[in-house]
PDB file of N, CA and C in Angstrom:
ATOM      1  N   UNK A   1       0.852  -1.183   0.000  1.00  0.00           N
ATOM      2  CA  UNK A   1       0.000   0.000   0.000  1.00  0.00           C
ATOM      3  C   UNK A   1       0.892   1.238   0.000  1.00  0.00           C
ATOM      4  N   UNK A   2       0.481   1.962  -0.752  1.00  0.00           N
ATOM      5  CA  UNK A   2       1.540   3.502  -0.551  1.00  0.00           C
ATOM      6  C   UNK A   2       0.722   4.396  -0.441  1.00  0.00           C
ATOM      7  N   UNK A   3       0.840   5.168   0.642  1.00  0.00           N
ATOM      8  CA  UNK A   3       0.176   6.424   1.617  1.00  0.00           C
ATOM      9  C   UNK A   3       0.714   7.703   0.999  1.00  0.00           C
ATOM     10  N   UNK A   4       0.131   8.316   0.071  1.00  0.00           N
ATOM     11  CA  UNK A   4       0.751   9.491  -0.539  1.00  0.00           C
ATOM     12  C   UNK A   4       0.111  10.605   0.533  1.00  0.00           C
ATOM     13  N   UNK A   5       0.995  11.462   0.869  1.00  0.00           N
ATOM     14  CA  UNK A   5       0.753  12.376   1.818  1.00  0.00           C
ATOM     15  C   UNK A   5       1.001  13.840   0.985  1.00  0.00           C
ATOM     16  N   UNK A   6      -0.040  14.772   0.626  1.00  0.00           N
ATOM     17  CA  UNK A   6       0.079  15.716  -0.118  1.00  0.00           C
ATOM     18  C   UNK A   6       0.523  16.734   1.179  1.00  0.00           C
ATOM     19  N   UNK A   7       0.927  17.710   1.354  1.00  0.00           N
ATOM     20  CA  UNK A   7       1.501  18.483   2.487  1.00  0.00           C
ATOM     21  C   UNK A   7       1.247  19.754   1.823  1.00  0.00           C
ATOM     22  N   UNK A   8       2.096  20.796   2.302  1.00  0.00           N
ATOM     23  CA  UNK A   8       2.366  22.137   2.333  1.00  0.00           C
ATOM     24  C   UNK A   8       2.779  22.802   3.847  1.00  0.00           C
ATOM     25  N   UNK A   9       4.532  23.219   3.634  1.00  0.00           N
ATOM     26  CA  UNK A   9       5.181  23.704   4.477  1.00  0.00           C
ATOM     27  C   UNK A   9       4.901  24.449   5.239  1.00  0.00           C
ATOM     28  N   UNK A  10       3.785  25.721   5.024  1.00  0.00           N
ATOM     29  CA  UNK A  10       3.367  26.598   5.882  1.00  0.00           C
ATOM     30  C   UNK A  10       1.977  25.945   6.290  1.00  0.00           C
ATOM     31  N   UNK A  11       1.635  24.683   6.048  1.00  0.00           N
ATOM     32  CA  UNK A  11       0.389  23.925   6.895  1.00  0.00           C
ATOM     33  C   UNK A  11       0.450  23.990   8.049  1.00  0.00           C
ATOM     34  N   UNK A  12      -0.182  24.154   9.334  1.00  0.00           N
ATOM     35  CA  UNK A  12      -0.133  23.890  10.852  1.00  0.00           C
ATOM     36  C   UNK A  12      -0.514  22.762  10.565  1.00  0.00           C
ATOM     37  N   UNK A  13      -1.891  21.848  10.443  1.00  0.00           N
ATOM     38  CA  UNK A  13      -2.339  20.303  10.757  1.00  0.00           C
ATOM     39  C   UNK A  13      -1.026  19.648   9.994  1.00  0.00           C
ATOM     40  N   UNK A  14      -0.593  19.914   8.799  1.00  0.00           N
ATOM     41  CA  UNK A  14      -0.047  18.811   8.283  1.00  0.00           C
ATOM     42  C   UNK A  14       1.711  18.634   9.555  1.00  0.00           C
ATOM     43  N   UNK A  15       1.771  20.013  10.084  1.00  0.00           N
ATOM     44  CA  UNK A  15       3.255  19.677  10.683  1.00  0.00           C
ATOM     45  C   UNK A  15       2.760  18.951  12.240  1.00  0.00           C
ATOM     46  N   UNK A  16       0.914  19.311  12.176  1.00  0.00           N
ATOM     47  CA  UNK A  16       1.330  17.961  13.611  1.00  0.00           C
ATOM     48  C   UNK A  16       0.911  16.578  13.203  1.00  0.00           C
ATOM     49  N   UNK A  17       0.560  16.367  12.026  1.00  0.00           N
ATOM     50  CA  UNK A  17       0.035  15.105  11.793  1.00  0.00           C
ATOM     51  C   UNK A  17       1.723  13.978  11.148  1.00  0.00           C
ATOM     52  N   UNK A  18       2.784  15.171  10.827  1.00  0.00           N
ATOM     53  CA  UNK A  18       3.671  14.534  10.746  1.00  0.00           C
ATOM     54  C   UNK A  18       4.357  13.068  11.471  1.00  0.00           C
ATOM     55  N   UNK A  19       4.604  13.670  13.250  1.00  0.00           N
ATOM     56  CA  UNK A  19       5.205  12.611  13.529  1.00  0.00           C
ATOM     57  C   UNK A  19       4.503  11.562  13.725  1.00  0.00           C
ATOM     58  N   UNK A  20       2.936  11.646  13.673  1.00  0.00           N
ATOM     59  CA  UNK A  20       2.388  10.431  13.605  1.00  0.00           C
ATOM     60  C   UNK A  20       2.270   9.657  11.854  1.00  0.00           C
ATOM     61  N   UNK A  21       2.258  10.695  11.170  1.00  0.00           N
ATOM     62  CA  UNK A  21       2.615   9.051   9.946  1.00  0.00           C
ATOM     63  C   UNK A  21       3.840   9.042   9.779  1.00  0.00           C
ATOM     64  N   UNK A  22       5.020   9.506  10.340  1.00  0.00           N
ATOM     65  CA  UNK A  22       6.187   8.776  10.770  1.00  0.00           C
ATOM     66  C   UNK A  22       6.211   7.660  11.671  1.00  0.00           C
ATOM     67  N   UNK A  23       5.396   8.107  12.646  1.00  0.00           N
ATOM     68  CA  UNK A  23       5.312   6.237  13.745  1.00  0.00           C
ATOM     69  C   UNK A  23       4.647   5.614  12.743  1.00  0.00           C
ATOM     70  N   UNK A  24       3.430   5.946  11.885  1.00  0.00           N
ATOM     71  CA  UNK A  24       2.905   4.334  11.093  1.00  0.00           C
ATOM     72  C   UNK A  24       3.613   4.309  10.115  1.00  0.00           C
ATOM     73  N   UNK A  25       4.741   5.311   9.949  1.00  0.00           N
ATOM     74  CA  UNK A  25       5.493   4.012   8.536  1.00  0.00           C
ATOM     75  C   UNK A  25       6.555   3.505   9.296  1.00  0.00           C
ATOM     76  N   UNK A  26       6.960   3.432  10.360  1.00  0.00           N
ATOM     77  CA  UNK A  26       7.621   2.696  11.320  1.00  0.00           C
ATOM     78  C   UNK A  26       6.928   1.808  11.086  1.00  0.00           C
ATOM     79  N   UNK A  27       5.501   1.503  12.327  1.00  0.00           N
ATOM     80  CA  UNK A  27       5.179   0.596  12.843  1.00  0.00           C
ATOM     81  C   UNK A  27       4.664  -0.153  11.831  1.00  0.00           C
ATOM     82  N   UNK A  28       4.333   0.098  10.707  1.00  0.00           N
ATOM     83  CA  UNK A  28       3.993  -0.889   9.109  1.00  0.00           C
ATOM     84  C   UNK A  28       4.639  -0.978   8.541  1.00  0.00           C
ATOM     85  N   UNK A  29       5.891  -0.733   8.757  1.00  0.00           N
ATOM     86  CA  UNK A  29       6.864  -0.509   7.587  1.00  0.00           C
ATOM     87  C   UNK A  29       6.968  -1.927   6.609  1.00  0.00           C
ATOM     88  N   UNK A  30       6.528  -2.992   6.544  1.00  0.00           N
ATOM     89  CA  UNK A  30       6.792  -3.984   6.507  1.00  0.00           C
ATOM     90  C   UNK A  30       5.180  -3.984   5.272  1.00  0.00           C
ATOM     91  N   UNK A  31       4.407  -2.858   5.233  1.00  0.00           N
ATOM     92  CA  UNK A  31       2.960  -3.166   4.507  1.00  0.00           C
ATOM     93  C   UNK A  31       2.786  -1.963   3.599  1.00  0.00           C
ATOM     94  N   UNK A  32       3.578  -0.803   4.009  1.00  0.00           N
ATOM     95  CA  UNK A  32       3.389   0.695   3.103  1.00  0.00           C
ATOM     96  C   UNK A  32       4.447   1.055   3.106  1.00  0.00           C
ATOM     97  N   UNK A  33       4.342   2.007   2.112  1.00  0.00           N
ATOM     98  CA  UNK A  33       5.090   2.942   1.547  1.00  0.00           C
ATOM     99  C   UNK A  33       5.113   4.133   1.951  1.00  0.00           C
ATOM    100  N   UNK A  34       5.506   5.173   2.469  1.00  0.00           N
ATOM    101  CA  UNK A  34       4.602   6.777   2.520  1.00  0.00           C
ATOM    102  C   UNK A  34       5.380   7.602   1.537  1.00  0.00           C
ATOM    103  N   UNK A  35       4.745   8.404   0.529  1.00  0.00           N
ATOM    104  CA  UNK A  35       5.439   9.496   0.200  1.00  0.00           C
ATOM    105  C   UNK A  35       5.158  10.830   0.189  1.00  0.00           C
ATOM    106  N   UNK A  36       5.903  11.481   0.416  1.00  0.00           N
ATOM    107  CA  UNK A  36       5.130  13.149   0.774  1.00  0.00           C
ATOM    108  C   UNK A  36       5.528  13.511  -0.361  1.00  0.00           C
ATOM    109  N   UNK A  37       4.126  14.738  -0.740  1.00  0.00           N
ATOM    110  CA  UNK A  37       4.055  15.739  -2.111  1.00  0.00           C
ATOM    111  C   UNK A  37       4.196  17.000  -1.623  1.00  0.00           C
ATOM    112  N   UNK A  38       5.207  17.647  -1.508  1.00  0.00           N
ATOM    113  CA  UNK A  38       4.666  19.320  -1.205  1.00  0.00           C
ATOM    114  C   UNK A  38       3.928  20.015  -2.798  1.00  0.00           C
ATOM    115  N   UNK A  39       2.484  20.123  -2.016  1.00  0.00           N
ATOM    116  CA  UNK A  39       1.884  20.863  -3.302  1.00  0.00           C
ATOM    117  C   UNK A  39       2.204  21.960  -3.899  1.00  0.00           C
ATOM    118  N   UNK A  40       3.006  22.828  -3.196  1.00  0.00           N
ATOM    119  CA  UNK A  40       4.193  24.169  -3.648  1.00  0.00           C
ATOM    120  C   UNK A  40       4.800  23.734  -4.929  1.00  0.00           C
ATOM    121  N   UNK A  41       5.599  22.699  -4.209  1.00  0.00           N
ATOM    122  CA  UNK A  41       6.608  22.477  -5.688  1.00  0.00           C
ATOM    123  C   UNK A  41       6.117  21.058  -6.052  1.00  0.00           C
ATOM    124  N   UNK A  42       4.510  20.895  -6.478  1.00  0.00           N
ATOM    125  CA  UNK A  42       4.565  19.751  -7.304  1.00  0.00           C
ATOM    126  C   UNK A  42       2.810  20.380  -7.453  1.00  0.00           C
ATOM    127  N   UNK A  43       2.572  21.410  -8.024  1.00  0.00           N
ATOM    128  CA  UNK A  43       1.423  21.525  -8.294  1.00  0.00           C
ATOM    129  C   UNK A  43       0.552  20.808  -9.327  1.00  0.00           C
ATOM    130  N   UNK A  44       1.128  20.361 -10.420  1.00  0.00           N
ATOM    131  CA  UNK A  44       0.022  19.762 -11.452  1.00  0.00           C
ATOM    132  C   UNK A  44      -0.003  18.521 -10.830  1.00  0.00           C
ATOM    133  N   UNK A  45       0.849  17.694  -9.784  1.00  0.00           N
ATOM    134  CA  UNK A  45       0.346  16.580  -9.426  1.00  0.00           C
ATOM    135  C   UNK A  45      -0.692  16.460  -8.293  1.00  0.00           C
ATOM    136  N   UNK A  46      -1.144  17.606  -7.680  1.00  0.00           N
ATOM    137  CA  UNK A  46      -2.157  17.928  -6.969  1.00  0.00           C
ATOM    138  C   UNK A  46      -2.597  18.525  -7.236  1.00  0.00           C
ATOM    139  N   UNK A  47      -3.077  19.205  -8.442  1.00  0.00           N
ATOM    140  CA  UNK A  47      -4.320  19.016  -9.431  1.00  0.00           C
ATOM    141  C   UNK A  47      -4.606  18.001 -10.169  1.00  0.00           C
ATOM    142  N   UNK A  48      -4.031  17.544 -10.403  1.00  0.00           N
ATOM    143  CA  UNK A  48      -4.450  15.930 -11.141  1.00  0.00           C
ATOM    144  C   UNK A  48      -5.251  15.183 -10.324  1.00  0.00           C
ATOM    145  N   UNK A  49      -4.755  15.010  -8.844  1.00  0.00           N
ATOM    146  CA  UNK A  49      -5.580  14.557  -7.943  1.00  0.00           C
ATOM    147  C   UNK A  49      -6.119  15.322  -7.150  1.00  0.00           C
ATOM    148  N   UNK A  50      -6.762  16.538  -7.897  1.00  0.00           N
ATOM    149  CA  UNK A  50      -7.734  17.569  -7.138  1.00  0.00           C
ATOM    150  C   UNK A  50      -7.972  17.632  -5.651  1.00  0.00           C
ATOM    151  N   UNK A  51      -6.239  18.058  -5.313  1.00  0.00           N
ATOM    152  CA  UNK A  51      -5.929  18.187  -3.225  1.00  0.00           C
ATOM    153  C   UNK A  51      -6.567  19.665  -3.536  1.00  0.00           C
ATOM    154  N   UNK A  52      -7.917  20.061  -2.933  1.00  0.00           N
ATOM    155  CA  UNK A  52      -7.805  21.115  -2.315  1.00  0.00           C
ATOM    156  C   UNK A  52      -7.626  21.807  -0.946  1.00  0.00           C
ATOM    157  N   UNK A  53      -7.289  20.822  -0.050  1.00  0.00           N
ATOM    158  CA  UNK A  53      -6.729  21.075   1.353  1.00  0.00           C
ATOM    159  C   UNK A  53      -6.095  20.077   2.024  1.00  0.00           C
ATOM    160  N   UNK A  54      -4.920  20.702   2.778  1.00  0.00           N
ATOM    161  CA  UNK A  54      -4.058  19.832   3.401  1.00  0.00           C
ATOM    162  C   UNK A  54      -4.315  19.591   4.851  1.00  0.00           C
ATOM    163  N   UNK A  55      -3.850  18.118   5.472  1.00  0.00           N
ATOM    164  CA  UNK A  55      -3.389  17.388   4.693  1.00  0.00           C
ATOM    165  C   UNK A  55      -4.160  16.487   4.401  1.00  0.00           C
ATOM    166  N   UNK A  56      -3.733  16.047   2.623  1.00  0.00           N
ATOM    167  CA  UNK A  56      -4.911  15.058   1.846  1.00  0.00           C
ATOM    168  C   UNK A  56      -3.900  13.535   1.807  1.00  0.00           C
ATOM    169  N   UNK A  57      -4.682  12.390   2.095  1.00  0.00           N
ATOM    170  CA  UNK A  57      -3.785  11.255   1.726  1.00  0.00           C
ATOM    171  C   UNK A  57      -4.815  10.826   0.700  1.00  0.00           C
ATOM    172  N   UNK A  58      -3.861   9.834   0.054  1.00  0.00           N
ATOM    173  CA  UNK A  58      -4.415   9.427  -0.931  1.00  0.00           C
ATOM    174  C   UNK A  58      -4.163   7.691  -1.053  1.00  0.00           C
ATOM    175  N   UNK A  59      -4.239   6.725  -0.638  1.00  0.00           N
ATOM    176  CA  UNK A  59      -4.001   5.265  -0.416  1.00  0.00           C
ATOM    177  C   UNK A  59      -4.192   4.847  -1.590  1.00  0.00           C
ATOM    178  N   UNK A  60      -2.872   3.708  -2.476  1.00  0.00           N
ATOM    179  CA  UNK A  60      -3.210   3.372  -3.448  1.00  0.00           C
ATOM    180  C   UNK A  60      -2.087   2.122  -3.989  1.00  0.00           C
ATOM    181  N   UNK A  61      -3.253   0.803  -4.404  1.00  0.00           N
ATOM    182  CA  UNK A  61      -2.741   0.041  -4.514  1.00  0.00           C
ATOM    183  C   UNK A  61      -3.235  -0.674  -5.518  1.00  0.00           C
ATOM    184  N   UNK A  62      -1.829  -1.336  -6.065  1.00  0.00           N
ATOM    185  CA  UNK A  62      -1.934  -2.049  -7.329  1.00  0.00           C
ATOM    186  C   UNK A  62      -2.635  -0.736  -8.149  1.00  0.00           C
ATOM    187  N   UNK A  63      -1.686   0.437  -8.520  1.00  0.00           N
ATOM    188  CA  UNK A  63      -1.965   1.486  -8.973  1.00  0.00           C
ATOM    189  C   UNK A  63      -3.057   2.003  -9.156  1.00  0.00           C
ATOM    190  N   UNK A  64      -4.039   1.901  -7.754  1.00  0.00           N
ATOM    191  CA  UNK A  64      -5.538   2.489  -8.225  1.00  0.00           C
ATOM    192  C   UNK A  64      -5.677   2.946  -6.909  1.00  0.00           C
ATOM    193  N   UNK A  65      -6.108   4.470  -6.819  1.00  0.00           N
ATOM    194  CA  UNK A  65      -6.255   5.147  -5.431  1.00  0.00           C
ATOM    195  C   UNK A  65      -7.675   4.194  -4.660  1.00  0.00           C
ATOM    196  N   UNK A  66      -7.762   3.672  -3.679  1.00  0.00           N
ATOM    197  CA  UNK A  66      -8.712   3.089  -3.056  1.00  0.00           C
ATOM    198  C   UNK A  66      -9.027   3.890  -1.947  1.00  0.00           C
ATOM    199  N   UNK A  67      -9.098   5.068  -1.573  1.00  0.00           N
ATOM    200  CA  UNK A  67      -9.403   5.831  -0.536  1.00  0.00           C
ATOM    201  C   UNK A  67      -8.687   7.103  -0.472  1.00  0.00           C
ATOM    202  N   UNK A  68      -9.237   8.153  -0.259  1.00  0.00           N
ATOM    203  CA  UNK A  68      -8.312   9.269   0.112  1.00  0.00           C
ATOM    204  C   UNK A  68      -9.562   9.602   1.274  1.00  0.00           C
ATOM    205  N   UNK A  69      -8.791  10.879   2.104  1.00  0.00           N
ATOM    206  CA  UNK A  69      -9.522  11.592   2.847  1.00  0.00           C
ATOM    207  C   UNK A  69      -8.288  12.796   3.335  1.00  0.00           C
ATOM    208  N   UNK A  70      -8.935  13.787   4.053  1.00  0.00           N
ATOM    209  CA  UNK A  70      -8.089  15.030   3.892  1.00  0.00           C
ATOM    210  C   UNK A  70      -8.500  15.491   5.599  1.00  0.00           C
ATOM    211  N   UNK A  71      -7.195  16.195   5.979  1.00  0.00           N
ATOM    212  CA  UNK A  71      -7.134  16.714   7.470  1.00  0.00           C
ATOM    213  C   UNK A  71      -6.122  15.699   8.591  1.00  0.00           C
ATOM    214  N   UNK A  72      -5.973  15.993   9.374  1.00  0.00           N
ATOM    215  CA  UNK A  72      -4.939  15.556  10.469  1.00  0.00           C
ATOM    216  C   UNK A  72      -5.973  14.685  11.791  1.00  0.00           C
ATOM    217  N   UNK A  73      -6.295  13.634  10.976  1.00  0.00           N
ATOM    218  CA  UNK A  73      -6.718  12.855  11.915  1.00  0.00           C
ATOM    219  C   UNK A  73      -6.182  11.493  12.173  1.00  0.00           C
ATOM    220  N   UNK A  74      -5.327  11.834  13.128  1.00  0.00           N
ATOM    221  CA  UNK A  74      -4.200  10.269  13.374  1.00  0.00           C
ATOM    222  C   UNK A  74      -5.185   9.375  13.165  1.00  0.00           C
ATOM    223  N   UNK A  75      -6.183   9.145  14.175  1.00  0.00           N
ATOM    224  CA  UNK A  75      -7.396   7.799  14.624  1.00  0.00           C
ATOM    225  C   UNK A  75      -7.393   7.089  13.235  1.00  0.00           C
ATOM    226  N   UNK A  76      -7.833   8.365  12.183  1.00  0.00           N
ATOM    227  CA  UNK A  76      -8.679   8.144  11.059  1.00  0.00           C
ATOM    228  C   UNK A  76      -7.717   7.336  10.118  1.00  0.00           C
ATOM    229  N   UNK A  77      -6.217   8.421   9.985  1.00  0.00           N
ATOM    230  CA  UNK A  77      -5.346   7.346   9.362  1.00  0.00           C
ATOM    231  C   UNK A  77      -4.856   6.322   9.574  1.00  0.00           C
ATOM    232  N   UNK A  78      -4.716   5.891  10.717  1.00  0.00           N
ATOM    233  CA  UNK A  78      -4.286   4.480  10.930  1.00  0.00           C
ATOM    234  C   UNK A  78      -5.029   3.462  10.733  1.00  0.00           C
ATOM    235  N   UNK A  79      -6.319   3.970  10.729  1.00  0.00           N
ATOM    236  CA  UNK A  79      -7.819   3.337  10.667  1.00  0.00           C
ATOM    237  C   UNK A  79      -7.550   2.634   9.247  1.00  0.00           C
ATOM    238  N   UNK A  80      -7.082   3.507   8.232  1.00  0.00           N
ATOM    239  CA  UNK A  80      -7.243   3.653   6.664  1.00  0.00           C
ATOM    240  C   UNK A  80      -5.914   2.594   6.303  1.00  0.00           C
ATOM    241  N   UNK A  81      -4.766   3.227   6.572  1.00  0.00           N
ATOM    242  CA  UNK A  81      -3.938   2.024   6.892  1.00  0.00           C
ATOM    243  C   UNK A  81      -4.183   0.686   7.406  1.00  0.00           C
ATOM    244  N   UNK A  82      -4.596   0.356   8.523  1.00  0.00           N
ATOM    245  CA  UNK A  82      -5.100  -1.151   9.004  1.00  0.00           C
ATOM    246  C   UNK A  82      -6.024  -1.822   7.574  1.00  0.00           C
ATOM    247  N   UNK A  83      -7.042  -0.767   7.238  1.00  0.00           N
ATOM    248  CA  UNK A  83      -8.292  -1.008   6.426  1.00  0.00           C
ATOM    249  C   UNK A  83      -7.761  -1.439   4.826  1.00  0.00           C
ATOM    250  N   UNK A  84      -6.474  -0.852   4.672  1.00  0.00           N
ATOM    251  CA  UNK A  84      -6.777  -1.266   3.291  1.00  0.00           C
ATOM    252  C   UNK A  84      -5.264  -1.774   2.762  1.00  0.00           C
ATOM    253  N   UNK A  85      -3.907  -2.207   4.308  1.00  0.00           N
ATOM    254  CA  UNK A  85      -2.899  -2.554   3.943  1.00  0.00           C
ATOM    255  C   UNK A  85      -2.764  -4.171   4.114  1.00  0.00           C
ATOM    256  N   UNK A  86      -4.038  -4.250   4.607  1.00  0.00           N
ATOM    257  CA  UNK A  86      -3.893  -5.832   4.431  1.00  0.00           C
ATOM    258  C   UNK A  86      -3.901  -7.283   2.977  1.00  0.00           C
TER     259      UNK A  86
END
C-alpha cells in the first residue's frame, strides 16, 4: 500500500500530523510505503488529484487510489492504513 501524503510547508495540521505518519510508517513498515508531495513544488500533481486542502492522503494500490480523505486525523489514518494494507 503507498500512503501518498500531499503536504504544504506553511500547513499547521499537516506539521502535527507529521510525527504520527512517521510512527505508522515505522510501525507498518513492513505493509506501506509513505510518500510526501509538497503541493508548492509539485502543483500539477495535486491538481491531477484535485488536493484542495491539506493534509490530503491518498491510499493506493496495485496502482488504483482506493481511498483518500483530507485533514490531520491520526485515529482516522491508521484506521485507513489497518483497512486497506492488508
Amino acid at each position: 500500500l503507498v500512503v501518498v501524503d500531499f503536504f504544504a510547508t506553511w500547513c499547521g495540521p499537516c506539521k502535527v500530523i507529521a510525527p504520527k505518519l512517521e510512527e505508522f510508517q515505522n510501525k507498518y513498515a513492513d505493509k506501506i510505503v509513505v510518500v510526501k508531495v509538497d503541493v508548492d513544488e509539485c502543483e500539477e500533481l495535486a491538481a491531477q488529484y484535485n488536493i484542495a486542502s491539506m493534509p490530503t492522503f491518498l491510499f493506493i494500490k496495485k496502482k488504483e487510489v482506493v481511498a483518500q480523505f483530507s485533514g490531520a486525523n491520526a485515529e482516522k489514518l491508521e484506521n485507513f492504513i489497518q483497512q486497506h494494507s492488508g
